[in-house]
Protein backbone atom coordinates (compact mmCIF):
# COMPACT_ATOMS: atom_id res chain seq x y z
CA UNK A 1 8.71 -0.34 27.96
CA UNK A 2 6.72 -3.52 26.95
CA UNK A 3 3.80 -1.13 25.66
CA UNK A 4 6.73 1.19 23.50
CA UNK A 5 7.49 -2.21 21.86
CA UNK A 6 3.78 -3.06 20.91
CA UNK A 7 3.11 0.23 19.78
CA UNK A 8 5.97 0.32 17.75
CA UNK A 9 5.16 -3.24 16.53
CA UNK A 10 1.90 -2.05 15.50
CA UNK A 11 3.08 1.19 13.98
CA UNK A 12 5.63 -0.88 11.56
CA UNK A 13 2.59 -3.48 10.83
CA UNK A 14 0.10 -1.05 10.11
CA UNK A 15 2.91 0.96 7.65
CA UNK A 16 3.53 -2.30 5.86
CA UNK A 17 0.23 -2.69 5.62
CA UNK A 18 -0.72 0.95 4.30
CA UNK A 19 2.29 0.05 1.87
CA UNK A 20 1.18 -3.10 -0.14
CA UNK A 21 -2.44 -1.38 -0.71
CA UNK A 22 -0.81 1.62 -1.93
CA UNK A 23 1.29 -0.43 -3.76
CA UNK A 24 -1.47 -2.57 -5.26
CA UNK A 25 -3.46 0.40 -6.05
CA UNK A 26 -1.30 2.65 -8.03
CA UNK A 27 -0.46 -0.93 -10.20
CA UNK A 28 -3.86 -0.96 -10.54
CA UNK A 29 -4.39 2.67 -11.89
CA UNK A 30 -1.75 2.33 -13.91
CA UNK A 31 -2.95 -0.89 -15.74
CA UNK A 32 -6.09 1.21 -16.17
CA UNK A 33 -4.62 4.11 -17.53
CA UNK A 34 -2.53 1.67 -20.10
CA UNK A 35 -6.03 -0.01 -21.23
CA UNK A 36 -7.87 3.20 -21.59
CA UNK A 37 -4.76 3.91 -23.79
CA UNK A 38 -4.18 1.08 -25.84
CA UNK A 39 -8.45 1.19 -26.14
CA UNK A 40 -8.04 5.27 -27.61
């Protein structure tokens, strides 16, 4: 049962995780696409 938990913990943490850089990269490619845009 204990393990369940931690694996669960981990899943949750790891999807959080996977999340924010997901996240931070399509801001990212967006702010890129609205220079490249602004610089055309």
């Amino acid at each position: 049962v204990v393990v369940l938990v931690l694996v669960e913990v981990v899943v949750v943490v790891v999807l959080v995780v996977v999340g924010q850089v997901v996240v931070v990269l399509v801001h990212k490619v967006f702010v890129v696409e609205m220079l490249m845009f602004d610089h055309e």
